[in-house]
C-alpha atoms as a PDB file:
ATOM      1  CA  UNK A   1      -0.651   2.583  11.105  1.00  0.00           C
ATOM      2  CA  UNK A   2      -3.783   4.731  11.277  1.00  0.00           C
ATOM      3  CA  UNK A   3      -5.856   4.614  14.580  1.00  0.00           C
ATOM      4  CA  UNK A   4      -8.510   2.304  14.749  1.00  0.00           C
ATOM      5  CA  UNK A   5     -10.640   3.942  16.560  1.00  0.00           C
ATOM      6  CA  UNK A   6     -10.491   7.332  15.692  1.00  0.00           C
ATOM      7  CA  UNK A   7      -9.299   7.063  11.815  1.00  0.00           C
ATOM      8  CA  UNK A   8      -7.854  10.273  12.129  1.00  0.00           C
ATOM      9  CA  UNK A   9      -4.450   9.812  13.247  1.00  0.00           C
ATOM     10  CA  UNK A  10      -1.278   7.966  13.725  1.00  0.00           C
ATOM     11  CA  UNK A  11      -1.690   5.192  16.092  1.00  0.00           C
ATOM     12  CA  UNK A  12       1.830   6.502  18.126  1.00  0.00           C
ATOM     13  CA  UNK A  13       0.684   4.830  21.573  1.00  0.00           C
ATOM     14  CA  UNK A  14       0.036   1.360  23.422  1.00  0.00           C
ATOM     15  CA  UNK A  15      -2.491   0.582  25.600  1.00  0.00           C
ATOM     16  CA  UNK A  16      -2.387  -2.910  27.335  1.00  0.00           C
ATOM     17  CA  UNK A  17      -5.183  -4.176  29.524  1.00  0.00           C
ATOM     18  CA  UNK A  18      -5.973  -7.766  31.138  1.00  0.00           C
ATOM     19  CA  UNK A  19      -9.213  -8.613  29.653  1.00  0.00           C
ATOM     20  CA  UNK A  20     -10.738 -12.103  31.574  1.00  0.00           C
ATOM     21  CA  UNK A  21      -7.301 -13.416  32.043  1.00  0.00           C
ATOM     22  CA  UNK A  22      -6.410 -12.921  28.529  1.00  0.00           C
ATOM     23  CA  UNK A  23      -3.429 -10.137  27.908  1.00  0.00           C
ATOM     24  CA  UNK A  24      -4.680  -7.694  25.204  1.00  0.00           C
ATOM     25  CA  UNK A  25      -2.650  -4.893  23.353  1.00  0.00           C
ATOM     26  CA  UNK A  26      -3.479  -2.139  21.213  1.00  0.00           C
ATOM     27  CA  UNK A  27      -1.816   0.772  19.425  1.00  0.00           C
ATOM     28  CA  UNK A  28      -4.302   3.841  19.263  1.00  0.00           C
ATOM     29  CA  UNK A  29      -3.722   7.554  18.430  1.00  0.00           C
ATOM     30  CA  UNK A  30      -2.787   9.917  21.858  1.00  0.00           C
ATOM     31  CA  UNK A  31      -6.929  11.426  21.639  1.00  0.00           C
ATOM     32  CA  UNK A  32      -8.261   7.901  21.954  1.00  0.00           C
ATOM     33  CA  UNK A  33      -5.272   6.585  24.306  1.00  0.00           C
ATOM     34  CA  UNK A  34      -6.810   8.833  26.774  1.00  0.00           C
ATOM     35  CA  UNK A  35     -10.506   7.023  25.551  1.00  0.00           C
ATOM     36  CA  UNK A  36      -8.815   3.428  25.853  1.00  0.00           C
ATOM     37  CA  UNK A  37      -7.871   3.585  29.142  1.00  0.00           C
ATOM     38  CA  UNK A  38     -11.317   4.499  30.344  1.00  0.00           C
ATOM     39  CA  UNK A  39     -13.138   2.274  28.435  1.00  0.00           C
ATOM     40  CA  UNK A  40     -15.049  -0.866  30.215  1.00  0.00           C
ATOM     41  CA  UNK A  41     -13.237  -4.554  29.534  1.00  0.00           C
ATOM     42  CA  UNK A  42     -15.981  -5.520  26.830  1.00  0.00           C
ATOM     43  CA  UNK A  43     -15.113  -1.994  24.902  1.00  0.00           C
ATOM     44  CA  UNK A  44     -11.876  -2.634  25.186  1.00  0.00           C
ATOM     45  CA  UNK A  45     -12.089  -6.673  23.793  1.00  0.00           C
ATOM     46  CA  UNK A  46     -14.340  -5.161  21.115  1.00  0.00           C
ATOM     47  CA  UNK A  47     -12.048  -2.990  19.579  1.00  0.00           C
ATOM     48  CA  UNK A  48      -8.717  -4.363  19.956  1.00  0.00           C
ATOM     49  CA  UNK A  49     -10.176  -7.989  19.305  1.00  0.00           C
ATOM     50  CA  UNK A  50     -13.347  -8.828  17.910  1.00  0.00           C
ATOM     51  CA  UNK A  51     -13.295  -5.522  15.600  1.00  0.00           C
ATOM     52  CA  UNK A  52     -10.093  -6.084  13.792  1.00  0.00           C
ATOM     53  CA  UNK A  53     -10.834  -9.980  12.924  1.00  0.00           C
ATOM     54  CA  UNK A  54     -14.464  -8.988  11.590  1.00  0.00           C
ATOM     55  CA  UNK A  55     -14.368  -9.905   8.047  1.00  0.00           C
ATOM     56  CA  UNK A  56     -16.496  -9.531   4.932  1.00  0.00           C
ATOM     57  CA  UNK A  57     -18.641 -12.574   4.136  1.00  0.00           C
ATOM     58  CA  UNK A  58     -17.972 -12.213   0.275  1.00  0.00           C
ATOM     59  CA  UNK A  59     -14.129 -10.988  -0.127  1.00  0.00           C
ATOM     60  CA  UNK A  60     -12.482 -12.010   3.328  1.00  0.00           C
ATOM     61  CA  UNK A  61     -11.132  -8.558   3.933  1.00  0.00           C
ATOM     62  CA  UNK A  62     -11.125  -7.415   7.714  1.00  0.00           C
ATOM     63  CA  UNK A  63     -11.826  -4.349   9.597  1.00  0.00           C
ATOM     64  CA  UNK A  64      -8.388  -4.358  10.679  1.00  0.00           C
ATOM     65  CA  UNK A  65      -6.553  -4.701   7.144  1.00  0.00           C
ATOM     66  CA  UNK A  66      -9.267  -1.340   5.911  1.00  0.00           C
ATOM     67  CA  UNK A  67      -7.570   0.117   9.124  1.00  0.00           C
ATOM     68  CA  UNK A  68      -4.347   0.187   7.606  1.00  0.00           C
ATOM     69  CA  UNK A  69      -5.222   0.671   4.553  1.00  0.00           C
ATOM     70  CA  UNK A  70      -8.543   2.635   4.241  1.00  0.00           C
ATOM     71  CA  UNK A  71      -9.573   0.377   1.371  1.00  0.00           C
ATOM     72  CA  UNK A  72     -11.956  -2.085   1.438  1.00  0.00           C
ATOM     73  CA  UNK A  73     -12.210  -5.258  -0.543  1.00  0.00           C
ATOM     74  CA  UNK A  74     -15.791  -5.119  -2.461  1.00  0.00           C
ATOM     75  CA  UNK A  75     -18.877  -3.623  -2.506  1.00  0.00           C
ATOM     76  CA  UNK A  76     -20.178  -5.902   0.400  1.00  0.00           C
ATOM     77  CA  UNK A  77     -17.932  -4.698   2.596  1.00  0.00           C
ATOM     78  CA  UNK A  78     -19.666  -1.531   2.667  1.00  0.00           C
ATOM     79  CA  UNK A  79     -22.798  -3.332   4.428  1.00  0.00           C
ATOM     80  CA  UNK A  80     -20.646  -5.668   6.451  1.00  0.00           C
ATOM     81  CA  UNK A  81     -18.737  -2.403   8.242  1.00  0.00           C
ATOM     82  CA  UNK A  82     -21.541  -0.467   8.192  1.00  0.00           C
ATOM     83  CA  UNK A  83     -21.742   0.567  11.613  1.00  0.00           C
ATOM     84  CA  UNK A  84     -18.001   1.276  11.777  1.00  0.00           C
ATOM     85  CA  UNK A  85     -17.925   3.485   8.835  1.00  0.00           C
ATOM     86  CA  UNK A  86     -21.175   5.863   9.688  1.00  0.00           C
ATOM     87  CA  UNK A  87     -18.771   7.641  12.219  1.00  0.00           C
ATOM     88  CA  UNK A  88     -15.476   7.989   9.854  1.00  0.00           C
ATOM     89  CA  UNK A  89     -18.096   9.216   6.844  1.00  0.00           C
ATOM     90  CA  UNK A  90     -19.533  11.579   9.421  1.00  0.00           C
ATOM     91  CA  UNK A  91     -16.500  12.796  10.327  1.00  0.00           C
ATOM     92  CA  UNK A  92     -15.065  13.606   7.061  1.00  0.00           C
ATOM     93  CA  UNK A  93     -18.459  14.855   5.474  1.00  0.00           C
ATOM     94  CA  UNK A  94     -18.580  17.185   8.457  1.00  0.00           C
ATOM     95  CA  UNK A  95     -15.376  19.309   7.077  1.00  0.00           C
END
């Protein structure tokens, strides 16, 4: 599985955190393991929960399947994830 946050890598750790009584895993690459475990309880919610379940309005597809994946489900998806994908486009446009 690819690292959510970063894109970039394998996700090849865990990071576990209690986030208002609620017990919340995550698997993230060793860069952003380092990130993870610094990051403030709403980060952390955001991007192990909230993030993966967003979905496109139109085709259903969710952050968290284009995670594993890198393929998203229809052209709407583009607008629904904008803010997620600026970074990764960034990133790769920048090489």
């Amino acid at each position: 599985m690819l690292c959510p946050v970063c894109h970039k890598a394998q996700a090849s750790e865990k990071v576990e955190k209690i986030v208002d009584g609620r017990f919340i895993e995550g698997h993230v690459c060793r860069d952003c393991y380092i990130k993870a475990l610094s990051m403030d309880k709403r980060e952390y919610y955001y991007m192990f929960v909230t993030l993966p379940d967003k979905a496109c309005p139109v085709c259903g597809r969710t952050f968290g399947e284009f995670s594993e994946s890198l393929l998203l489900g229809c052209p709407h998806c583009y607008k629904t994830f904008e803010q997620e994908l600026l970074p990764l486009v960034d990133s790769i446009q920048a090489k």
